[in-house]
Protein backbone atom coordinates (compact mmCIF):
# COMPACT_ATOMS: atom_id res chain seq x y z
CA UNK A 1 0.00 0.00 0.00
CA UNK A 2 0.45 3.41 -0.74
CA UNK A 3 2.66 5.39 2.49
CA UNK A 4 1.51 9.04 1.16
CA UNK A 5 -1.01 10.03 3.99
CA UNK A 6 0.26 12.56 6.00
CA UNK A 7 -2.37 12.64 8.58
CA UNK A 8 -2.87 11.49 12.34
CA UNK A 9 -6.55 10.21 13.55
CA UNK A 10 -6.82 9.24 17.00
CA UNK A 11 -9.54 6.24 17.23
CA UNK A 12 -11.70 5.43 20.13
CA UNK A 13 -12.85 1.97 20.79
CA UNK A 14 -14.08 1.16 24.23
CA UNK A 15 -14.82 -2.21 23.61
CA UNK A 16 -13.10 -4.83 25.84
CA UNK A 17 -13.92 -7.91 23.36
CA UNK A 18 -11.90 -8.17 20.05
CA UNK A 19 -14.60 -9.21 17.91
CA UNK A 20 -17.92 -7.20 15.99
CA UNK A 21 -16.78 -3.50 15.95
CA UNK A 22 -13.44 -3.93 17.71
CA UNK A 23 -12.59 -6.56 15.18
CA UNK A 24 -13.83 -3.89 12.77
CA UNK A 25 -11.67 -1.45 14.46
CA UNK A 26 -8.68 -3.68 13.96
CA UNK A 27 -8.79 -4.33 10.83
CA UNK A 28 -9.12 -0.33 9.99
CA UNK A 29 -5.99 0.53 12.07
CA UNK A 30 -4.02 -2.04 10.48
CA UNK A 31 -5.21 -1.06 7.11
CA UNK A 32 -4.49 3.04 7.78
CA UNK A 33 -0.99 2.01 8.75
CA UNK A 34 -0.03 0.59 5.57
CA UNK A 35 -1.18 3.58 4.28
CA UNK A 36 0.90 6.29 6.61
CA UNK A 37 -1.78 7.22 8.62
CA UNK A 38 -0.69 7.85 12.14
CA UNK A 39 -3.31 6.30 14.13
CA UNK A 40 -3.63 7.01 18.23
CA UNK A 41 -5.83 4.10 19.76
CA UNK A 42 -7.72 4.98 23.47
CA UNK A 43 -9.37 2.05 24.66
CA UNK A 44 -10.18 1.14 28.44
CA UNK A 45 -7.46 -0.45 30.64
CA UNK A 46 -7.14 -4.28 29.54
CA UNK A 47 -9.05 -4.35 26.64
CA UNK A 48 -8.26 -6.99 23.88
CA UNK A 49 -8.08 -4.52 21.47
CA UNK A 50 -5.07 -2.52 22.95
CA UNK A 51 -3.42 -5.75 24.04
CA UNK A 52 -3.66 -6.40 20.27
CA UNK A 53 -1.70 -3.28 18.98
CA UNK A 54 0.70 -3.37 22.10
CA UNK A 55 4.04 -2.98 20.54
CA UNK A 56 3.22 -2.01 17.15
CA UNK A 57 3.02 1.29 15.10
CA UNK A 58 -0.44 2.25 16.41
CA UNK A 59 0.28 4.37 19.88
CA UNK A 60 -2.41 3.02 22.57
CA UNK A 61 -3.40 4.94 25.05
CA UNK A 62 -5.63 3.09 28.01
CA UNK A 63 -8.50 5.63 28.96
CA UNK A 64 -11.11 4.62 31.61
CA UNK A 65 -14.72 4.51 30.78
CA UNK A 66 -17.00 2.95 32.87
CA UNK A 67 -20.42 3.51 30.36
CA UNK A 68 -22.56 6.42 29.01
CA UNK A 69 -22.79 7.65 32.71
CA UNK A 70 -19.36 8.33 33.12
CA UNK A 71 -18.89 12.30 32.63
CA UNK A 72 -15.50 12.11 33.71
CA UNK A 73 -14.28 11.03 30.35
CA UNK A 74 -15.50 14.01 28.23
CA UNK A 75 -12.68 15.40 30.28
CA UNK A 76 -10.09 11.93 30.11
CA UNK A 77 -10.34 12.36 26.48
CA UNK A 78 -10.25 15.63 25.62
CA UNK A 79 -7.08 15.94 27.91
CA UNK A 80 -5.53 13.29 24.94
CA UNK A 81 -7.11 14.51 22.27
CA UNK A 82 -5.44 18.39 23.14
CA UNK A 83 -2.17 16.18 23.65
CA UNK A 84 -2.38 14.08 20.68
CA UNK A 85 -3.43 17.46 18.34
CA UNK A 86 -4.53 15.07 15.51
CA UNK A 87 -6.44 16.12 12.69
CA UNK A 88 -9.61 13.97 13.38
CA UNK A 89 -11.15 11.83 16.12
CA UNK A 90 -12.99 8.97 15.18
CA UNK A 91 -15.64 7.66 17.55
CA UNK A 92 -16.08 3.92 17.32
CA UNK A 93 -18.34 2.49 20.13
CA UNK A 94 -21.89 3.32 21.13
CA UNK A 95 -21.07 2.44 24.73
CA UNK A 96 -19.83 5.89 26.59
CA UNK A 97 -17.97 6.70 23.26
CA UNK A 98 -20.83 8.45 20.89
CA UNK A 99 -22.46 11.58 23.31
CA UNK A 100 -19.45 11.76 24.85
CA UNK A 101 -17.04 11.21 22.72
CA UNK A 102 -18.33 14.20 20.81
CA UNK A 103 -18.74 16.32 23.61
CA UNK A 104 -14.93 15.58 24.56
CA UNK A 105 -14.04 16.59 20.76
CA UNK A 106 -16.28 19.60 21.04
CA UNK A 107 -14.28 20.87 24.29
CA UNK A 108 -10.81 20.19 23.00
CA UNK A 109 -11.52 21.59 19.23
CA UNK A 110 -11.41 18.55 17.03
CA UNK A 111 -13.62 17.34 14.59
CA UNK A 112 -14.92 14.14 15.42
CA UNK A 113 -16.51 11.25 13.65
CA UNK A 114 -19.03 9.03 14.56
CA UNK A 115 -19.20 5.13 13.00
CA UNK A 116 -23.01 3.80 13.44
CA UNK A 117 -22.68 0.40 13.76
CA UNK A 118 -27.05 -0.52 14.48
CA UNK A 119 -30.05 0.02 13.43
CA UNK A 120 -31.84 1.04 16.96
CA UNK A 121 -34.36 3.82 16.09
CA UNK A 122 -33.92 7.10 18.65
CA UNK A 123 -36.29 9.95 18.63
CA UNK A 124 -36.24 12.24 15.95
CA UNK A 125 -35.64 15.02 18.37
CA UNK A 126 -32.93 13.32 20.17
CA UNK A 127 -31.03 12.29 16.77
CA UNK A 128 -31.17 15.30 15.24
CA UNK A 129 -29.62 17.04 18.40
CA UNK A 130 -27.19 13.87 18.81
CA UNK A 131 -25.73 13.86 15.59
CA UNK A 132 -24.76 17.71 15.77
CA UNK A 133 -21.90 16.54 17.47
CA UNK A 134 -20.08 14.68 14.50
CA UNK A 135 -18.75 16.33 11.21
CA UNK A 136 -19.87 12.93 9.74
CA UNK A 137 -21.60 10.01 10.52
CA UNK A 138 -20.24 6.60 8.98
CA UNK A 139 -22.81 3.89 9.03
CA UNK A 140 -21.90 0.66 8.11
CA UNK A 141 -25.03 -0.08 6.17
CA UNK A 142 -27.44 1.98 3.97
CA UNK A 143 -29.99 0.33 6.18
CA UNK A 144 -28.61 1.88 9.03
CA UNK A 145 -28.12 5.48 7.07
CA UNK A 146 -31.83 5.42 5.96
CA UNK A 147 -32.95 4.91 9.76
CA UNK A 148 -31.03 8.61 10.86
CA UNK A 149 -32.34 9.68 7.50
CA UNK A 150 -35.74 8.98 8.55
CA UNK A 151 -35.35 10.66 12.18
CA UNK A 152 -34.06 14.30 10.28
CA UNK A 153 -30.26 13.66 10.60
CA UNK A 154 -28.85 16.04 7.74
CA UNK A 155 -27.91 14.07 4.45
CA UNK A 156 -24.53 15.77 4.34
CA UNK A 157 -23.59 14.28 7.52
CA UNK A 158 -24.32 10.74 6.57
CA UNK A 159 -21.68 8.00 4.68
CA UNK A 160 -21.90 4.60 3.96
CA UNK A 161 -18.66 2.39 4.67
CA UNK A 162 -19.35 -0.78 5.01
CA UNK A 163 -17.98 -2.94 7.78
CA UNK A 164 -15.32 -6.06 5.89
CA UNK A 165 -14.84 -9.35 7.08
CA UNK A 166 -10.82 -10.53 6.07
CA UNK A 167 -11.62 -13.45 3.85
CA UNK A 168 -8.93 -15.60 4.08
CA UNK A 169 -9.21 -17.54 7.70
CA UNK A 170 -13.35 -18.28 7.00
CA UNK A 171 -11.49 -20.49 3.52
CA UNK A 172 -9.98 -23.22 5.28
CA UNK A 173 -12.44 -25.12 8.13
CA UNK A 174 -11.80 -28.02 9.84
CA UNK A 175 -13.30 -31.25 8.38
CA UNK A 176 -16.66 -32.11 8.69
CA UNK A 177 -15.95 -35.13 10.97
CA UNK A 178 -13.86 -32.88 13.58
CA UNK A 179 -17.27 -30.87 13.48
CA UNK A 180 -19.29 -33.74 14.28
CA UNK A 181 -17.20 -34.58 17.02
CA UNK A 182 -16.35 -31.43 18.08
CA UNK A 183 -20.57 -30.44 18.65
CA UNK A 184 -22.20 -34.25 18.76
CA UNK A 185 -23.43 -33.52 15.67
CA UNK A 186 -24.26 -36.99 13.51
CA UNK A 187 -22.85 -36.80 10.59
CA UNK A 188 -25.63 -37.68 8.25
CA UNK A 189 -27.28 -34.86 9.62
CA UNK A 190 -28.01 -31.13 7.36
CA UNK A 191 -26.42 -28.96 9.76
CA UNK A 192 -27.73 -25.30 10.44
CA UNK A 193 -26.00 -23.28 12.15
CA UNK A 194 -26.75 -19.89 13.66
CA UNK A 195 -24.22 -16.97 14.79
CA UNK A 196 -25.58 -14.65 17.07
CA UNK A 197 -26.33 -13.00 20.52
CA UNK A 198 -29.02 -15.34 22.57
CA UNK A 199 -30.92 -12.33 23.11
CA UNK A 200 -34.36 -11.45 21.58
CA UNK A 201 -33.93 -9.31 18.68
CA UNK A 202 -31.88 -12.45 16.92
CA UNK A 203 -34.82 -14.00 16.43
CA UNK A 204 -34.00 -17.68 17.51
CA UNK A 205 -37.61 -18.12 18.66
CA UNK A 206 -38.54 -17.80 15.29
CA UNK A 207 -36.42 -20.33 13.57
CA UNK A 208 -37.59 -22.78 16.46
CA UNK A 209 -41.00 -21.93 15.11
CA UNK A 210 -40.05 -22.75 11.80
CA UNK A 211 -38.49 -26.00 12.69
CA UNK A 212 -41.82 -26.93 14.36
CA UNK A 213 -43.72 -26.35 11.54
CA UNK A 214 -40.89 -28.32 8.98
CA UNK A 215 -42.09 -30.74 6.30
CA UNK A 216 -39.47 -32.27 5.00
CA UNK A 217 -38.23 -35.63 6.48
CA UNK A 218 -34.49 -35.08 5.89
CA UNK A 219 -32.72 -35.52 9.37
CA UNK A 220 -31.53 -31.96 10.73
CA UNK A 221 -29.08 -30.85 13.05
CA UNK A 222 -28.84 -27.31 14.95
CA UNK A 223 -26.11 -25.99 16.34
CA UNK A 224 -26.44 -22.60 17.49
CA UNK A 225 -23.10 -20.61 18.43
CA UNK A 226 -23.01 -17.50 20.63
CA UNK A 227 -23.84 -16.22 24.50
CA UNK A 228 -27.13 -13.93 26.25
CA UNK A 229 -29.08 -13.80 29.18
CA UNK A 230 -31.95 -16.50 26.98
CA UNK A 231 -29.65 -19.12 26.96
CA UNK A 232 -31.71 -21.32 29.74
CA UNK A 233 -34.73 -20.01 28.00
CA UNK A 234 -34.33 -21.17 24.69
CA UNK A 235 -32.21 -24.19 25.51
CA UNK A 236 -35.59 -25.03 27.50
CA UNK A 237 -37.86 -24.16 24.63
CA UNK A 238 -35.42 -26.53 22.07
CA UNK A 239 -36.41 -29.61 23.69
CA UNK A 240 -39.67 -30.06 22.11
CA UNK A 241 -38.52 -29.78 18.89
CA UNK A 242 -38.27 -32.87 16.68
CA UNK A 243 -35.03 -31.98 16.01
CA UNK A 244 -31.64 -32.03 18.28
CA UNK A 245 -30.73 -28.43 18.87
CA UNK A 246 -26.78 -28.06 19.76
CA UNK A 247 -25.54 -24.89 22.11
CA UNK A 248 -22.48 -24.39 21.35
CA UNK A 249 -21.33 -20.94 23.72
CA UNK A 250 -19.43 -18.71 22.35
CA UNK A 251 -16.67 -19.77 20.63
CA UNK A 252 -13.64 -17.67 19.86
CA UNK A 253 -12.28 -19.63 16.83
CA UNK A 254 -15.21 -19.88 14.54
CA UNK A 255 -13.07 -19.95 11.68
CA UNK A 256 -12.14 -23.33 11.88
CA UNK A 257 -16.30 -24.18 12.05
CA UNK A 258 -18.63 -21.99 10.01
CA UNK A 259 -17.34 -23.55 6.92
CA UNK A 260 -18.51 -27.06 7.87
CA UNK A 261 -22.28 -25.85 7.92
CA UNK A 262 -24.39 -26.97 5.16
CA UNK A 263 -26.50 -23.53 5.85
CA UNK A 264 -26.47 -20.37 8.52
CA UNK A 265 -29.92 -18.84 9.34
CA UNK A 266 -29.91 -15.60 10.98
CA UNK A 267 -33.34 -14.96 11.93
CA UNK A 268 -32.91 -11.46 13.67
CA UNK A 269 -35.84 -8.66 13.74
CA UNK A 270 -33.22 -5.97 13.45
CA UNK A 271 -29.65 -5.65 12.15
CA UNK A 272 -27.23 -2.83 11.29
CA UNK A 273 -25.34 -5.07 9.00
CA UNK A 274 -24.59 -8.78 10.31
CA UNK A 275 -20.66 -9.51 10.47
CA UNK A 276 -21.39 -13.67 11.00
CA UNK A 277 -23.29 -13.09 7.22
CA UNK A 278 -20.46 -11.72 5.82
CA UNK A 279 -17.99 -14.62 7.19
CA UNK A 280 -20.39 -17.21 6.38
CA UNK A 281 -20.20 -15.73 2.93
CA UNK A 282 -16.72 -15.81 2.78
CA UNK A 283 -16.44 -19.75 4.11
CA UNK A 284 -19.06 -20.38 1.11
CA UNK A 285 -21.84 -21.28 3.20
CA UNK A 286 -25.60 -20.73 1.95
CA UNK A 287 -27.37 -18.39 4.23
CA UNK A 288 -31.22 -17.75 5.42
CA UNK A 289 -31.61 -14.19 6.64
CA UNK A 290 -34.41 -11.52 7.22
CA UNK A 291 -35.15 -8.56 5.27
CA UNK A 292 -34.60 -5.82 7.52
CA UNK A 293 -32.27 -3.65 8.84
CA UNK A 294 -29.18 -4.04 6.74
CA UNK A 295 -29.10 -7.54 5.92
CA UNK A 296 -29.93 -7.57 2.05
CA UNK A 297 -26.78 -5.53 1.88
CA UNK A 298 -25.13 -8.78 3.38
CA UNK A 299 -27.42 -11.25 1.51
CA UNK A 300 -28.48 -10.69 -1.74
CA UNK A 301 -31.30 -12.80 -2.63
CA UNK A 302 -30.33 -15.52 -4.69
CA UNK A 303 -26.70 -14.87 -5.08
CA UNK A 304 -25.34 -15.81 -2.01
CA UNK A 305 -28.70 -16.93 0.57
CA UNK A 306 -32.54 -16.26 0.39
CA UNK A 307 -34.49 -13.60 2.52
CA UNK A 308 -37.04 -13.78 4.50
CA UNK A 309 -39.70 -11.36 6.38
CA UNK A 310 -38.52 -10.95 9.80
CA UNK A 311 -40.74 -12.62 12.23
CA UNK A 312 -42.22 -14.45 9.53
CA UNK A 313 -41.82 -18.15 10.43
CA UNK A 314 -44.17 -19.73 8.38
CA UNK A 315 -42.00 -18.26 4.94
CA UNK A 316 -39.07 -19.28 7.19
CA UNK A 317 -39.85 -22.80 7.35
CA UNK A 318 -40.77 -23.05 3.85
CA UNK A 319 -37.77 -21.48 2.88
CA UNK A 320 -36.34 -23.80 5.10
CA UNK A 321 -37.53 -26.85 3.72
CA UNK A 322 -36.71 -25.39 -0.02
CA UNK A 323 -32.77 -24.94 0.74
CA UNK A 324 -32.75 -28.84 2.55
CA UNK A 325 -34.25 -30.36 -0.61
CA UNK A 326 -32.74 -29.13 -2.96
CA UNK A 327 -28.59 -29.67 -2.49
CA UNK A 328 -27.86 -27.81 -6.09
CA UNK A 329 -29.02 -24.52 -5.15
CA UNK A 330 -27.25 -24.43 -1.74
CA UNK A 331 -24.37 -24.91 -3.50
CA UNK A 332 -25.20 -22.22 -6.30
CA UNK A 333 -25.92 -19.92 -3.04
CA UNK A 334 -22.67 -21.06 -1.49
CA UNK A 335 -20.45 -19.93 -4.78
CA UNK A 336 -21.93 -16.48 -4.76
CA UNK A 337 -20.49 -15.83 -1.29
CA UNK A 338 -17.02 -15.51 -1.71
CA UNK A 339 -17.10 -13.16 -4.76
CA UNK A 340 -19.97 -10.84 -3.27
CA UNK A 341 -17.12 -10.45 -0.52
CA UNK A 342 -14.49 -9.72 -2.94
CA UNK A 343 -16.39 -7.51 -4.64
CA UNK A 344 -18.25 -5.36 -2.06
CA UNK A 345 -16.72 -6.27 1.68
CA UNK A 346 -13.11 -6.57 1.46
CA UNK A 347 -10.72 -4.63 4.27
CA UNK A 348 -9.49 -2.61 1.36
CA UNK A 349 -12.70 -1.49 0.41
CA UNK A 350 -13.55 -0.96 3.83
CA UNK A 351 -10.37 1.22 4.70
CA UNK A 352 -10.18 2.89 1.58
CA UNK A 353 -13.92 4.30 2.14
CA UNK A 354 -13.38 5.55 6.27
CA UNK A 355 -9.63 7.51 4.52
CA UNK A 356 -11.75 9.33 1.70
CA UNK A 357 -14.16 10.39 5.01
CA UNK A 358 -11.15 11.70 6.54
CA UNK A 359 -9.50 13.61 3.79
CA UNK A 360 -12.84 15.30 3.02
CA UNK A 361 -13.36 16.07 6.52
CA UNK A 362 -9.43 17.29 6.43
CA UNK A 363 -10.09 19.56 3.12
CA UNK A 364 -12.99 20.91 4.80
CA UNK A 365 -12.36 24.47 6.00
């Protein structure tokens, strides 16, 4: 890459897990640095994130923030940020980063940007005041962009970038027997997996639905990956399916799995974007997902999965039961993946869209 940017952002992640937007956030800094930027990184004490640059050409600086309640950093950060004197802040978390983030900017006399990473409506009142804060707002879906649209946030604050997933570790999965073995999976079982929160909004009560209401005979397997306060709930609710449903936790090296699914359903009522759809894509795996929020950014409808209304499990189940029978266009689905993510969510594409927000934020008088 190119080292001809002469220009210093300092990025604010307060994220203590290295995956969703940290992992975003990673790949970003990384990607700036081959291009010369000279990139400041304030994160809480201990988080992955910093533990991750520790060392390298990214300067961290640990920051405490305890949540959007936490005044005291509006005046933590802008202390740095009047330190650091770069040329842009760029806000990355939701959590105590956003509101005050800005305000912190605002106090020390740099321009900050905001990345929007969901879909959550606010009140129109609220947003519009909100956003005031940020020279630009980078959502990582047009979904997400047409929500502050919709609640009066000025067009000429609003860009899409959308988030990247790096291809090459979703490419090469473990076998399908170590799968098997791994979950207690049989292996003449279709396997469907599902990546997400256990928390409402993912919509794993509606797949169960679906699977209740299945008709095809072919013998099934679940195995649903992630962590949330329904856990018990749901694991409860799975046992009167027909159908053995798998919890699998969360699981910090889903790169060696996701590619041994013969399909991922992601049910959810609402999503910004959907990273797991984007790494499912990239492993070649056929995908079931709702249309809403930004998800037919992520899926597009016959070239890499089939969508569904959200909450809909009847058009779920027959959706369902079209993918299972018919082994030919899963794999059709499954070929599209990995060359929608060349084309559309690569880390270069990703990086090069946040730099061209910061050099027209820079040109900007």
């Amino acid at each position: 890459m190119s080292r001809t940017e002469c220009m210093k952002i300092v990025h604010v992640e307060t994220g203590l897990h290295l995956y969703g937007g940290a992992q975003q956030v990673a790949y970003l800094l990384a990607g700036l640095a081959d291009r010369g930027v000279d990139n400041v990184l304030v994160c809480p004490p201990g988080a992955a994130i910093g533990q991750h640059f520790a060392g390298s050409a990214v300067k961290v600086i640990e920051v405490p923030c305890s949540g959007d309640a936490d005044v005291g950093f509006v005046f933590r950060l802008a202390r740095v940020l009047r330190a650091e004197r770069p040329d842009l802040v760029h806000l990355h978390s939701r959590r105590g980063a956003d509101v005050l983030g800005g305000l912190a900017a605002r106090k020390a006399g740099v321009r900050a940007i905001l990345s929007r990473r969901v879909d959550n409506p606010e009140a129109p009142w609220l947003a519009r005041l909100k956003y005031q804060l940020f020279d630009r707002v980078i959502c990582i879906s047009q979904g997400i962009a047409d929500v502050l649209l919709s609640e009066g946030v000025e067009p000429a604050r609003v860009r899409v970038v959308r988030s990247a997933v790096d291809a090459a570790p979703w490419t090469q999965p473990e076998s399908r027997a170590a799968f098997c073995a791994e979950f207690g999976v049989d292996s003449d079982a279709i396997i469907i997996g599902v990546v997400a929160q256990l928390i409402e909004r993912k919509g794993h009560r509606v797949l169960f639905e679906a699977l209740a209401r299945r008709r095809t005979t072919q013998k099934l397997a679940i195995v649903i990956f992630g962590q949330g306060p329904l856990r018990a709930a749901l694991e409860a609710e799975s046992r009167s399916l027909a159908v053995p449903v798998h919890f699998a936790g969360f699981r910090r090296d889903l790169t060696r799995w996701v590619g041994c699914l013969d399909l991922l359903v992601h049910p959810a009522l609402m999503e910004g974007l959907g990273v797991s759809l984007l790494q499912a894509s990239a492993a070649g795996v056929p995908i079931i997902a709702s249309r809403a929020g930004g998800m037919p950014e992520a899926v597009r409808d016959g070239l890499n999965g089939l969508l569904v209304p959200p909450g809909d499990a009847q058009c779920l189940q027959e959706t369902l039961d079209e993918l299972i029978e018919q082994p030919e266009l899963r794999r059709r689905l499954a070929d599209g993946g990995p060359r929608l993510i060349a084309e559309a969510f690569s880390v270069d594409t990703m990086v090069d869209g946040n730099l061209a927000v910061y050099r027209e934020r820079r040109a900007t008088p």
